[in-house]
PDB file of N, CA and C in Angstrom:
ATOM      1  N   UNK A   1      77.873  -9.849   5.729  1.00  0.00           N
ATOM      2  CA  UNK A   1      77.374  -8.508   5.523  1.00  0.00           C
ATOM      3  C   UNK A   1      75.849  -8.535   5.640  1.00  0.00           C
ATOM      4  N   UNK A   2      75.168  -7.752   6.407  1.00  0.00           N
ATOM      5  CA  UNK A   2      73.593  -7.447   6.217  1.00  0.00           C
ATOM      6  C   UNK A   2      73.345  -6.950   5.267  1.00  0.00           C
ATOM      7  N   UNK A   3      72.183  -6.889   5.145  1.00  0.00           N
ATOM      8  CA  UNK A   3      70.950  -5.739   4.437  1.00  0.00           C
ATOM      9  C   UNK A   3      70.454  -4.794   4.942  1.00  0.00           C
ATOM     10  N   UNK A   4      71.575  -3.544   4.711  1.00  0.00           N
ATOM     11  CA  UNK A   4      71.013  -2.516   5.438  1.00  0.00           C
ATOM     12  C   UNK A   4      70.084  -1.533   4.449  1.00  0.00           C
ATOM     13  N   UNK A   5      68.489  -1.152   5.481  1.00  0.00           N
ATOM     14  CA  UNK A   5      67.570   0.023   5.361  1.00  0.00           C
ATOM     15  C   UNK A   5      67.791   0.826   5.500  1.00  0.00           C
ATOM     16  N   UNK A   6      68.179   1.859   4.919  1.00  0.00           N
ATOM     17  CA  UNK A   6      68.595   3.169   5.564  1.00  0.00           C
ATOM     18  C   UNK A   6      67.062   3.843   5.424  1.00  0.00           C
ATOM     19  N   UNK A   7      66.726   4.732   6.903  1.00  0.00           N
ATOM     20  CA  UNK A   7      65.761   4.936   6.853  1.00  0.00           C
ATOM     21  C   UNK A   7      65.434   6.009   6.551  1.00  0.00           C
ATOM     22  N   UNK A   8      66.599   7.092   5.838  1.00  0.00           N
ATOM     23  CA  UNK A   8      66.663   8.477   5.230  1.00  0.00           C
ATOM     24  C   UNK A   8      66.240   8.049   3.831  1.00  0.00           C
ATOM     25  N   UNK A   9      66.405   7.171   3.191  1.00  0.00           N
ATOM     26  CA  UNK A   9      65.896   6.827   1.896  1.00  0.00           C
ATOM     27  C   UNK A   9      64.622   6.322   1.744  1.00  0.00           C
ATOM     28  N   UNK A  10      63.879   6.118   2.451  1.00  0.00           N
ATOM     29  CA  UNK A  10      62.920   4.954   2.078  1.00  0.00           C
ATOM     30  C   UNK A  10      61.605   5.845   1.522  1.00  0.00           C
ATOM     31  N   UNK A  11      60.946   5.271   0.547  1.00  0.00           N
ATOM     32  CA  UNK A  11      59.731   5.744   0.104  1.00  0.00           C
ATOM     33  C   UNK A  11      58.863   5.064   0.182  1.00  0.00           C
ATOM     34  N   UNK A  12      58.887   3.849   0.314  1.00  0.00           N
ATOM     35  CA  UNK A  12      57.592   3.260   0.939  1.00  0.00           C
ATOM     36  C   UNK A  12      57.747   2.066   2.133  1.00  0.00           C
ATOM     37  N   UNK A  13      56.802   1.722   1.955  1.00  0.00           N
ATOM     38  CA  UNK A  13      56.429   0.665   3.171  1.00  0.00           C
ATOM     39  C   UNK A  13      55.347  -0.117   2.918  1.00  0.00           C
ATOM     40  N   UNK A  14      55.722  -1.745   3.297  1.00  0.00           N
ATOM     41  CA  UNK A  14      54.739  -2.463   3.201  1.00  0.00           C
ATOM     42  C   UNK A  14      54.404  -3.167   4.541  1.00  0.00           C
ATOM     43  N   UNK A  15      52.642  -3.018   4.690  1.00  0.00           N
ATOM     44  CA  UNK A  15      52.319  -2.878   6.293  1.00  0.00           C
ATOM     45  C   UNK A  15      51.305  -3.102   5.803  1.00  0.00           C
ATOM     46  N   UNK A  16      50.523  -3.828   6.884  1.00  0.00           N
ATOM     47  CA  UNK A  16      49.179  -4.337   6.687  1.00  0.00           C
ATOM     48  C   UNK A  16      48.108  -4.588   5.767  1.00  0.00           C
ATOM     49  N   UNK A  17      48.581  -5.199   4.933  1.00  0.00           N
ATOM     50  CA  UNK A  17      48.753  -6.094   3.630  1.00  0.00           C
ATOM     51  C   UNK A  17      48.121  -4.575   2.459  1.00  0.00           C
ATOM     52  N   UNK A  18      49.179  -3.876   2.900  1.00  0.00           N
ATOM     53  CA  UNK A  18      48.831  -2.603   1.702  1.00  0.00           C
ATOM     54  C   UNK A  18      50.368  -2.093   1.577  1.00  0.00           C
ATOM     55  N   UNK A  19      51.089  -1.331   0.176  1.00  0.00           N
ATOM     56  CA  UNK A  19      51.749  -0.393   0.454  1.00  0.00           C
ATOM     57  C   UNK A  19      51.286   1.098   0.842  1.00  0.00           C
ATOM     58  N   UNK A  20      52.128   2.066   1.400  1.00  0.00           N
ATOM     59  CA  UNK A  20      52.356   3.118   1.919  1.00  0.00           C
ATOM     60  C   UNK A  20      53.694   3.873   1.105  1.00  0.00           C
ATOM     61  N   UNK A  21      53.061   4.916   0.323  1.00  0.00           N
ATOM     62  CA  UNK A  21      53.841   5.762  -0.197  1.00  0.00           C
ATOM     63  C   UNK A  21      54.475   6.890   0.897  1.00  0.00           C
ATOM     64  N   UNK A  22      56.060   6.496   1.300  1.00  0.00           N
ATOM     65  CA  UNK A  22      56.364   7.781   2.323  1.00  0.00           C
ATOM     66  C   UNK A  22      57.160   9.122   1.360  1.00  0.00           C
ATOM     67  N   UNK A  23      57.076   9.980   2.562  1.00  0.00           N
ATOM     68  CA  UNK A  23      57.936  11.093   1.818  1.00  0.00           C
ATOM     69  C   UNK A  23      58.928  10.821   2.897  1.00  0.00           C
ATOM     70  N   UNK A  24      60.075  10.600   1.440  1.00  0.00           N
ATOM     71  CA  UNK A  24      61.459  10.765   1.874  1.00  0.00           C
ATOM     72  C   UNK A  24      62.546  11.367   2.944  1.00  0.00           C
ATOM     73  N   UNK A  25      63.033  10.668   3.946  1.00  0.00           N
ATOM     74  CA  UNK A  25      62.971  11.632   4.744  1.00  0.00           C
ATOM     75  C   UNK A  25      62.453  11.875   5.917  1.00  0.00           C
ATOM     76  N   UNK A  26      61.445  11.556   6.242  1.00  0.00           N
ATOM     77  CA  UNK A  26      60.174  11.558   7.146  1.00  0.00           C
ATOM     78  C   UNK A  26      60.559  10.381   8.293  1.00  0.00           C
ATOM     79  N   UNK A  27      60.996   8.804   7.832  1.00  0.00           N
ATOM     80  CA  UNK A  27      60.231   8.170   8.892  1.00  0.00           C
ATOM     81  C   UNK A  27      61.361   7.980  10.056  1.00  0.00           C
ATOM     82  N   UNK A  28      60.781   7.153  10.776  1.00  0.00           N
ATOM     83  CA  UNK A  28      61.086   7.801  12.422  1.00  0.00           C
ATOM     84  C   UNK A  28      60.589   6.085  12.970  1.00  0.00           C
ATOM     85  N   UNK A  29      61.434   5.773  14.376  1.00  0.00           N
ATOM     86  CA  UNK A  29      61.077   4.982  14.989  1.00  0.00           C
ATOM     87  C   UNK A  29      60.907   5.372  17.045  1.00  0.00           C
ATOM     88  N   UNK A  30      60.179   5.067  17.433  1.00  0.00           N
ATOM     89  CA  UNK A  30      60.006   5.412  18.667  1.00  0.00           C
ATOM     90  C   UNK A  30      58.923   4.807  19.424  1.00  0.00           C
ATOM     91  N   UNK A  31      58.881   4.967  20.564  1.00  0.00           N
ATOM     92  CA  UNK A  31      57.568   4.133  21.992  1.00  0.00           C
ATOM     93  C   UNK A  31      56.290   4.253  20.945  1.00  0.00           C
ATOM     94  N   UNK A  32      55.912   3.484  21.012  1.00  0.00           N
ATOM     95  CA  UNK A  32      54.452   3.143  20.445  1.00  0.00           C
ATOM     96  C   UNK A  32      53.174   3.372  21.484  1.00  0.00           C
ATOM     97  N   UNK A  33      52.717   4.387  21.429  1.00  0.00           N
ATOM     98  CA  UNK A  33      51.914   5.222  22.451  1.00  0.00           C
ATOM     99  C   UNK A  33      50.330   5.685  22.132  1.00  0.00           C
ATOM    100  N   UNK A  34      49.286   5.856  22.358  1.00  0.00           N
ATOM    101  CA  UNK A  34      48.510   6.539  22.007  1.00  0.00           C
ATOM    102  C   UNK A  34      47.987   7.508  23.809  1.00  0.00           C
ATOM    103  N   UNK A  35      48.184   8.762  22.988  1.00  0.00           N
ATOM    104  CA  UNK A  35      48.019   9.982  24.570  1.00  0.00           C
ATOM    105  C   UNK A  35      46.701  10.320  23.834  1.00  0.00           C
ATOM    106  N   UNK A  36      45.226  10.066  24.744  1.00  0.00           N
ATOM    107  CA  UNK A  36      44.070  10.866  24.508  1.00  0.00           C
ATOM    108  C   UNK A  36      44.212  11.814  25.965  1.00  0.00           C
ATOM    109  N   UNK A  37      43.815  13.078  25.181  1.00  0.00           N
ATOM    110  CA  UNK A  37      43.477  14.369  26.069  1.00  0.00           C
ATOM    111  C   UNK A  37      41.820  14.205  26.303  1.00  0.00           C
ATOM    112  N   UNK A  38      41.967  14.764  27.828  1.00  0.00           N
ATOM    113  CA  UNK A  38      40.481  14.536  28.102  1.00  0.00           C
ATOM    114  C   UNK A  38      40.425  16.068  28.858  1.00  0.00           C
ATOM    115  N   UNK A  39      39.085  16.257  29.147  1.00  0.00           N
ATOM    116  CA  UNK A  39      38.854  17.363  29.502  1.00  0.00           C
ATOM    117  C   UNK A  39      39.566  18.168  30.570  1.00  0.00           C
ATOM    118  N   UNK A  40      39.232  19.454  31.566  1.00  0.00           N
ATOM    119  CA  UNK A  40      40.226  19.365  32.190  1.00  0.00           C
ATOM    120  C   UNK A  40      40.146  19.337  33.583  1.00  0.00           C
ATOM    121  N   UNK A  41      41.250  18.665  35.217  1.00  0.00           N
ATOM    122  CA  UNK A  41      41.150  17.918  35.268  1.00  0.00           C
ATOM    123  C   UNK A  41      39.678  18.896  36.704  1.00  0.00           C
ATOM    124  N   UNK A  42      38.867  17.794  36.494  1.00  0.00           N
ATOM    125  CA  UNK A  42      37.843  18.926  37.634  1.00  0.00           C
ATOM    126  C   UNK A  42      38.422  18.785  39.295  1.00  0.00           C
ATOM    127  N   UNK A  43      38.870  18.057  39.869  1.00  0.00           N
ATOM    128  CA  UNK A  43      39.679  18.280  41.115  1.00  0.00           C
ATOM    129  C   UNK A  43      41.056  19.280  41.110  1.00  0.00           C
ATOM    130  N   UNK A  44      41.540  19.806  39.712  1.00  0.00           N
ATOM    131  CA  UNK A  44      43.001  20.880  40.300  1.00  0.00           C
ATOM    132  C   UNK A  44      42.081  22.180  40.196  1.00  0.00           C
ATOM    133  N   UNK A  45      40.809  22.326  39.720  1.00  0.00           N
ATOM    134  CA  UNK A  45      39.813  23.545  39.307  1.00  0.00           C
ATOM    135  C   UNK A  45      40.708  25.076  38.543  1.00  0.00           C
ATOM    136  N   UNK A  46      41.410  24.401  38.012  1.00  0.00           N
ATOM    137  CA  UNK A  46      42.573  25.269  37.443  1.00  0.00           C
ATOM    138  C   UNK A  46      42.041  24.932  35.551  1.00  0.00           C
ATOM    139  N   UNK A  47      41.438  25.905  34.911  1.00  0.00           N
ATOM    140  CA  UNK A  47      41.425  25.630  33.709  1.00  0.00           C
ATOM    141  C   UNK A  47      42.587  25.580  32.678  1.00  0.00           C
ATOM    142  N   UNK A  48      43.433  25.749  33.226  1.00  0.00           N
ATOM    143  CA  UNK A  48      45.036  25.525  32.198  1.00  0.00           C
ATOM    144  C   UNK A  48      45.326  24.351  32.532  1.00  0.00           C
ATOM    145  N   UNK A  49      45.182  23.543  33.653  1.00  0.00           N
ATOM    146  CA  UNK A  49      45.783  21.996  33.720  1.00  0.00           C
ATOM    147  C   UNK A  49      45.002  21.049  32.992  1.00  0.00           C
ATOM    148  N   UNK A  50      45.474  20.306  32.038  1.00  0.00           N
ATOM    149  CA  UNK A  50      44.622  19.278  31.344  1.00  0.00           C
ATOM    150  C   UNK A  50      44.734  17.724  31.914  1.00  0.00           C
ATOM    151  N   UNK A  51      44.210  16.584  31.649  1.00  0.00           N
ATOM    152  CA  UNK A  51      44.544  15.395  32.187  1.00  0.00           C
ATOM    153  C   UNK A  51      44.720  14.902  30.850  1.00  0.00           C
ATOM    154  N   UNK A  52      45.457  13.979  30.834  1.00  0.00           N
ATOM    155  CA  UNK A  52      45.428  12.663  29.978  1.00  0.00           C
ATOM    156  C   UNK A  52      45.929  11.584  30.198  1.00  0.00           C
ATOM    157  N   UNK A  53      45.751  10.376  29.119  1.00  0.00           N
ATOM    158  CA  UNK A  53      46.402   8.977  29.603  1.00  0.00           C
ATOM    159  C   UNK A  53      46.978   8.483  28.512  1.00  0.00           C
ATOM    160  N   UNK A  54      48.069   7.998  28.437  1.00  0.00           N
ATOM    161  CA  UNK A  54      48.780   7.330  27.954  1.00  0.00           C
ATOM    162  C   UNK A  54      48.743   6.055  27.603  1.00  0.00           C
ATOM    163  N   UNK A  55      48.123   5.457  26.377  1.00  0.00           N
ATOM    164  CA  UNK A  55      47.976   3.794  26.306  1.00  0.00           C
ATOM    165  C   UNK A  55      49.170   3.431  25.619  1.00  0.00           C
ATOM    166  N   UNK A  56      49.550   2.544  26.488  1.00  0.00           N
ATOM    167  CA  UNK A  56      50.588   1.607  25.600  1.00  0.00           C
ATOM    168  C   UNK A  56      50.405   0.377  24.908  1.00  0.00           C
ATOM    169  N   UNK A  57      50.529   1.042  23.598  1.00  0.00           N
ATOM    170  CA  UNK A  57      49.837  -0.055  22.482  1.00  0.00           C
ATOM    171  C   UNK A  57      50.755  -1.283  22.411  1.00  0.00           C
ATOM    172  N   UNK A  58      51.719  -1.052  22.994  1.00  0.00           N
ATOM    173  CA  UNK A  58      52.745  -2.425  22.684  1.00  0.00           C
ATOM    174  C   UNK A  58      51.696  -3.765  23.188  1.00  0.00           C
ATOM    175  N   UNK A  59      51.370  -3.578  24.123  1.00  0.00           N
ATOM    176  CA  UNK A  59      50.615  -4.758  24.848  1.00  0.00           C
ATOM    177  C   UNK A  59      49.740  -5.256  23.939  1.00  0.00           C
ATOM    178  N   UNK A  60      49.624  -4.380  22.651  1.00  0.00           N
ATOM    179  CA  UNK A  60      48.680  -5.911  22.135  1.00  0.00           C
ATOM    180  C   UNK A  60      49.486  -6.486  21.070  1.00  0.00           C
ATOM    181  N   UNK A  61      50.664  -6.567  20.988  1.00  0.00           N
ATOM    182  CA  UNK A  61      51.642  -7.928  20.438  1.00  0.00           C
ATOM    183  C   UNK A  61      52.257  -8.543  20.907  1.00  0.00           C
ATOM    184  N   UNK A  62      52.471  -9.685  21.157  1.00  0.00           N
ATOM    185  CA  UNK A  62      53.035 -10.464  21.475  1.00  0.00           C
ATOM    186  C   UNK A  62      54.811 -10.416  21.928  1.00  0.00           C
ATOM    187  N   UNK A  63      54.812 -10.474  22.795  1.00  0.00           N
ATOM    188  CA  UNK A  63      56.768 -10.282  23.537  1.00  0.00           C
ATOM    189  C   UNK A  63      57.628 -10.638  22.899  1.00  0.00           C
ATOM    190  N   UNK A  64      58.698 -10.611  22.296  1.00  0.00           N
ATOM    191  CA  UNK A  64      59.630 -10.941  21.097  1.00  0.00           C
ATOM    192  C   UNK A  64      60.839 -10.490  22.231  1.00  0.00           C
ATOM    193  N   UNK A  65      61.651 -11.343  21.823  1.00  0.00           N
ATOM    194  CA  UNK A  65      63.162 -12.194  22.556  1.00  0.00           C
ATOM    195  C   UNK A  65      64.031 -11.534  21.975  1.00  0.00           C
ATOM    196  N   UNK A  66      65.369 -11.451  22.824  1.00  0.00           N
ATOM    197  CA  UNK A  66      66.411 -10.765  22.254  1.00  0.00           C
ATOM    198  C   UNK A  66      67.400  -9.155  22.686  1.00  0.00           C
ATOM    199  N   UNK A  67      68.391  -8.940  22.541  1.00  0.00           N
ATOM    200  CA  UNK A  67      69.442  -8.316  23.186  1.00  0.00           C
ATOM    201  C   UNK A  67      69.308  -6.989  22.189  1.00  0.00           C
ATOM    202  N   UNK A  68      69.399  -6.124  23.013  1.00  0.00           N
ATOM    203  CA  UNK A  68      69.589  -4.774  22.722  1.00  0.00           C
ATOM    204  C   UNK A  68      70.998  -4.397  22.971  1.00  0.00           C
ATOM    205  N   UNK A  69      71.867  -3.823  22.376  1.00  0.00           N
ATOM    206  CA  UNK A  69      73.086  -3.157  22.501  1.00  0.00           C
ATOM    207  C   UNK A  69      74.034  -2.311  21.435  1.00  0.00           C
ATOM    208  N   UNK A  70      75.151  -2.332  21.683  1.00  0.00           N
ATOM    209  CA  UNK A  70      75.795  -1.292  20.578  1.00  0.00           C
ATOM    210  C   UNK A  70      76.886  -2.421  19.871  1.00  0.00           C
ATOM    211  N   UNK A  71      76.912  -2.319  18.677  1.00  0.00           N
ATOM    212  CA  UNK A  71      77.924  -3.274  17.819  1.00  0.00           C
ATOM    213  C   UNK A  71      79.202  -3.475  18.323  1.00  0.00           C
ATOM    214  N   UNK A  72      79.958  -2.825  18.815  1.00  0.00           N
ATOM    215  CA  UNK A  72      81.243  -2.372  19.229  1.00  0.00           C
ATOM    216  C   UNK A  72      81.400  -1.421  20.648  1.00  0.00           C
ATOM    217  N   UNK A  73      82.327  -1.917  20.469  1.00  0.00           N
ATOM    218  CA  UNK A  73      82.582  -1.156  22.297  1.00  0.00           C
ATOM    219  C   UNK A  73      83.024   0.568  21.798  1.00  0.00           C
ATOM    220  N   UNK A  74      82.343   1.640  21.974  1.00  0.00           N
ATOM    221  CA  UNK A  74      82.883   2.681  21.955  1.00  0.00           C
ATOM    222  C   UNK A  74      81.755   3.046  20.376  1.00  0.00           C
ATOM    223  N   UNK A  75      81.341   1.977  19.485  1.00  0.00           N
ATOM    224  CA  UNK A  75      80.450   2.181  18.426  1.00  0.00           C
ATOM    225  C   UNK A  75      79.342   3.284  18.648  1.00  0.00           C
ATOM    226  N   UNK A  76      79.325   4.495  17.801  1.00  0.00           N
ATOM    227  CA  UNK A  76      77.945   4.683  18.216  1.00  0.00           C
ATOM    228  C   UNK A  76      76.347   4.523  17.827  1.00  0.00           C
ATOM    229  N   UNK A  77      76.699   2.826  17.209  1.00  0.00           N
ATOM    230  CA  UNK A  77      75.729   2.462  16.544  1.00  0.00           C
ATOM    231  C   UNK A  77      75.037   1.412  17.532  1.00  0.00           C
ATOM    232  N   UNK A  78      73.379   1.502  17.682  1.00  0.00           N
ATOM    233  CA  UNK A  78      73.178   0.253  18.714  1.00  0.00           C
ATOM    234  C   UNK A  78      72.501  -0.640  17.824  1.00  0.00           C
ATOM    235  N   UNK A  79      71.704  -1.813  18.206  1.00  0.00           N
ATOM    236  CA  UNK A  79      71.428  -2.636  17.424  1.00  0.00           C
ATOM    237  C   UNK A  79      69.749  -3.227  18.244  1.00  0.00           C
ATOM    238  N   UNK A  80      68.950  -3.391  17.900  1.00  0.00           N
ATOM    239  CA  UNK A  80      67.578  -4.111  18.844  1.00  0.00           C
ATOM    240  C   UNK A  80      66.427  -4.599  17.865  1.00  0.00           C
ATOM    241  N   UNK A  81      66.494  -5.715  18.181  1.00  0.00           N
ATOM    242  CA  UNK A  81      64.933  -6.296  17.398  1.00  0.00           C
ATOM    243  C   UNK A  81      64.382  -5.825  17.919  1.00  0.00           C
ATOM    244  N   UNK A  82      63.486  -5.920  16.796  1.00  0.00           N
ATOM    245  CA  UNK A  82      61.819  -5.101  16.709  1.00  0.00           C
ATOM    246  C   UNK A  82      60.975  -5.949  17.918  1.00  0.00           C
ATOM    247  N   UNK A  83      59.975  -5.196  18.450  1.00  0.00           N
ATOM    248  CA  UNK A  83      59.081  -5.613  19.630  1.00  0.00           C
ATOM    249  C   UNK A  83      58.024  -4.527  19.261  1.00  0.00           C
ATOM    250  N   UNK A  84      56.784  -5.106  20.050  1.00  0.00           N
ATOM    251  CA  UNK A  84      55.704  -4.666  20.031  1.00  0.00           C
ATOM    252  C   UNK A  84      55.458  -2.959  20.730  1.00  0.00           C
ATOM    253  N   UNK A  85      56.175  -2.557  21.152  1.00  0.00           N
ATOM    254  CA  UNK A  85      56.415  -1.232  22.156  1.00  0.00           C
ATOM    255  C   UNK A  85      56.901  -0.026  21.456  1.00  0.00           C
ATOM    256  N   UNK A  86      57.596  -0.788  19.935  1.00  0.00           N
ATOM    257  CA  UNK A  86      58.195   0.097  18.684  1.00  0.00           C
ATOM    258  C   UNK A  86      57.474   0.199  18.034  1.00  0.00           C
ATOM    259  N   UNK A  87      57.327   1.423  17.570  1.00  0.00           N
ATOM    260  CA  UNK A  87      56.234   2.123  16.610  1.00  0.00           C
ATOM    261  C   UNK A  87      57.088   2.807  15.481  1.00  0.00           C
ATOM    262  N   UNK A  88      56.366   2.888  14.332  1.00  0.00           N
ATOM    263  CA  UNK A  88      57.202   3.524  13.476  1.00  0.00           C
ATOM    264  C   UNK A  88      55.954   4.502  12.452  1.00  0.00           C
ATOM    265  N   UNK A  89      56.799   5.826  11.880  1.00  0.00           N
ATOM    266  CA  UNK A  89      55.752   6.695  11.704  1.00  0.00           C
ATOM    267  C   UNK A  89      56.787   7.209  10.431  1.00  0.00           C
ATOM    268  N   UNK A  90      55.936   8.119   9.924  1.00  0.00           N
ATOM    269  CA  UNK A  90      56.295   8.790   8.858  1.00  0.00           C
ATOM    270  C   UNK A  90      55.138   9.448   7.744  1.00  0.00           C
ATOM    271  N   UNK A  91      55.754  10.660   7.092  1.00  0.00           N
ATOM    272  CA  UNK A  91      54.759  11.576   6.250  1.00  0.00           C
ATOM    273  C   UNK A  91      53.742  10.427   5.085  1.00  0.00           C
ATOM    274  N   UNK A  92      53.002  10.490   5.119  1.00  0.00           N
ATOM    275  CA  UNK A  92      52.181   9.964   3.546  1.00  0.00           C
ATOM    276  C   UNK A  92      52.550  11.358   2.400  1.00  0.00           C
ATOM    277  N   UNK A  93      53.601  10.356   1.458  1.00  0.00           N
ATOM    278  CA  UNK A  93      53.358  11.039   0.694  1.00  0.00           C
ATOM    279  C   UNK A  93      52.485  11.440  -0.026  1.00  0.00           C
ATOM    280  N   UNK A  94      51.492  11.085  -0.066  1.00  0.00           N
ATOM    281  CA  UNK A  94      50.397  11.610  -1.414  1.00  0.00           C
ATOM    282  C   UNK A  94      49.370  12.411  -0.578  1.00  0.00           C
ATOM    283  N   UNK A  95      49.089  12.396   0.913  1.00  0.00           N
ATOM    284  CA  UNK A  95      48.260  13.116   1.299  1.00  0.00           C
ATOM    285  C   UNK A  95      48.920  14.028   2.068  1.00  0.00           C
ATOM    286  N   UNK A  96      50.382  14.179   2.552  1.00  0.00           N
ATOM    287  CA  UNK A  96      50.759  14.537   3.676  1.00  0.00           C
ATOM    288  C   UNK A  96      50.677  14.590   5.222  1.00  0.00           C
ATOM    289  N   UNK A  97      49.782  13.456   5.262  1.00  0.00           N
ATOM    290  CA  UNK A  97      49.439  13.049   6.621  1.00  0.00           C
ATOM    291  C   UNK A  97      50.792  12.198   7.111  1.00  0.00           C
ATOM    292  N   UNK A  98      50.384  12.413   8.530  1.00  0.00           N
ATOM    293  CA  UNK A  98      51.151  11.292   9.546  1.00  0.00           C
ATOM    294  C   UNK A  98      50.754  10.035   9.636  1.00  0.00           C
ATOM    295  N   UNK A  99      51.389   9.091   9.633  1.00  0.00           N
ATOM    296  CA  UNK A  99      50.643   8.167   9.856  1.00  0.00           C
ATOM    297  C   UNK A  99      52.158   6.773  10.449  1.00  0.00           C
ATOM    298  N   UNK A 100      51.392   6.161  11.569  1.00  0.00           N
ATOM    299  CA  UNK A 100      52.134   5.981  12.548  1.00  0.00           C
ATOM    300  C   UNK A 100      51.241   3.956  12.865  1.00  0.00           C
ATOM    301  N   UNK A 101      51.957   3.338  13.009  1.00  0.00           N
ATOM    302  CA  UNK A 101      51.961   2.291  13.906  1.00  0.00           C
ATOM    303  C   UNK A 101      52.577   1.343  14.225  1.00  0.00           C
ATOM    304  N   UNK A 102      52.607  -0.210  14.872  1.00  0.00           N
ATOM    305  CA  UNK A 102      53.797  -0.644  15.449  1.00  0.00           C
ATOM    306  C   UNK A 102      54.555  -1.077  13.991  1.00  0.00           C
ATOM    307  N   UNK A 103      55.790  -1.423  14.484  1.00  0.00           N
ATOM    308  CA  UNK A 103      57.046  -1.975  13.844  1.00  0.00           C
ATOM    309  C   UNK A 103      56.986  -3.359  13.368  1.00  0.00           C
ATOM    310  N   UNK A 104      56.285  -4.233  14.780  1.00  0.00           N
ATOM    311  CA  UNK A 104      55.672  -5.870  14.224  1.00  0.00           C
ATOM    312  C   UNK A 104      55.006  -5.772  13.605  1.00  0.00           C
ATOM    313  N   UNK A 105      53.908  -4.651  12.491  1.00  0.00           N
ATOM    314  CA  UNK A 105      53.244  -4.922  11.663  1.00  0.00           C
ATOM    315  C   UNK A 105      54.191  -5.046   9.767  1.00  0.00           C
ATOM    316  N   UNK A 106      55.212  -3.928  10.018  1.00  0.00           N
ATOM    317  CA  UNK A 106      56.367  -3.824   8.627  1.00  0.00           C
ATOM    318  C   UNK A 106      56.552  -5.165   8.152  1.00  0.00           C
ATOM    319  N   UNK A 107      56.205  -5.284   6.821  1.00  0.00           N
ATOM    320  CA  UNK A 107      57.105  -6.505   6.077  1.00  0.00           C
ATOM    321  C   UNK A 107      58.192  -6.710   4.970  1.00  0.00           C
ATOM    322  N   UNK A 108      58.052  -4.834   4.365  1.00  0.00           N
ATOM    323  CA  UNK A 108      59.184  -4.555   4.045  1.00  0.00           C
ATOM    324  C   UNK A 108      58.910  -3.084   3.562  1.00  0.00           C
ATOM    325  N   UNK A 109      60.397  -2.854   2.801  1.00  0.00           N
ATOM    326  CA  UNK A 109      60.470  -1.031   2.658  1.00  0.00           C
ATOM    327  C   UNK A 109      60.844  -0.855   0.992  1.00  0.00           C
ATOM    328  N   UNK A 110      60.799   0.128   0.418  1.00  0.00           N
ATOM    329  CA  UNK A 110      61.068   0.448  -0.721  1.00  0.00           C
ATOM    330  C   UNK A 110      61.962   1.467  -0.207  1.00  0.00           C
ATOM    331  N   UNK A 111      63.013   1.530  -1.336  1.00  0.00           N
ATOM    332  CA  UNK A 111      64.196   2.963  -0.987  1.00  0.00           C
ATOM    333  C   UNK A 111      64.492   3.321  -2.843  1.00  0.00           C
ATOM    334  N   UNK A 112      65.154   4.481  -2.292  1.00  0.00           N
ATOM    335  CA  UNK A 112      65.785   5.151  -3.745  1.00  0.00           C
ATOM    336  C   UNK A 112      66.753   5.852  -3.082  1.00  0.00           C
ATOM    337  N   UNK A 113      67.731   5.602  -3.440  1.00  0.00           N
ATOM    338  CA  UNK A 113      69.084   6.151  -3.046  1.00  0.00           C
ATOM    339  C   UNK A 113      70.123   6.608  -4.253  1.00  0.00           C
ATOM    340  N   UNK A 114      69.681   8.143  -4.369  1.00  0.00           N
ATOM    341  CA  UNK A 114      69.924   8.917  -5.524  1.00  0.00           C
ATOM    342  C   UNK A 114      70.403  10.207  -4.332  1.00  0.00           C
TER     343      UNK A 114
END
């Protein structure tokens, strides 16, 4: 049997040698991205088109090994170690901010499951 996180419960997080109080509820895993908007773009001379770029923050951790898939044939549960390309985000509880970064930084979670 594992140790399962359920990630509808969790209230905190321990990440970069601090905890993180979340609100319940909130966190989320997905592409680890940073999009800066830049002005707009001066060759379409169209002031509604904007440019931006997309950095992919994964590239600054290190490549981590291993199979992505679903537990069972027909399961609709999948399964994937963590890699540098996964980002994980969620509300601060005490300020209500967002606050977001990779997954290889997590070292563990607090839950309450009430």
């Amino acid at each position: 049997m594992s140790l399962c996180i359920d990630s509808r419960y969790i209230t905190g997080i321990y990440a970069l040698g601090q905890w993180f109080k979340v609100q319940k509820g909130t966190v989320d895993v997905d592409a680890f991205e940073f999009t800066n908007w830049e002005e707009d773009d001066p060759h379409d001379g169209s002031r509604f088109r904007t440019q931006h770029t997309n950095y992919i923050l994964g590239g600054l951790y290190p490549e981590t090994t291993g199979e992505c898939g679903r537990y069972a044939d027909g399961s609709p549960a999948y399964y994937s170690p963590p890699a540098g390309h996964v980002g994980i985000t969620f509300t601060d509880a005490d300020t209500g901010e967002r606050v977001s970064f990779s997954m290889m930084e997590v070292r563990a979670f607090r839950e309450v499951r009430k």
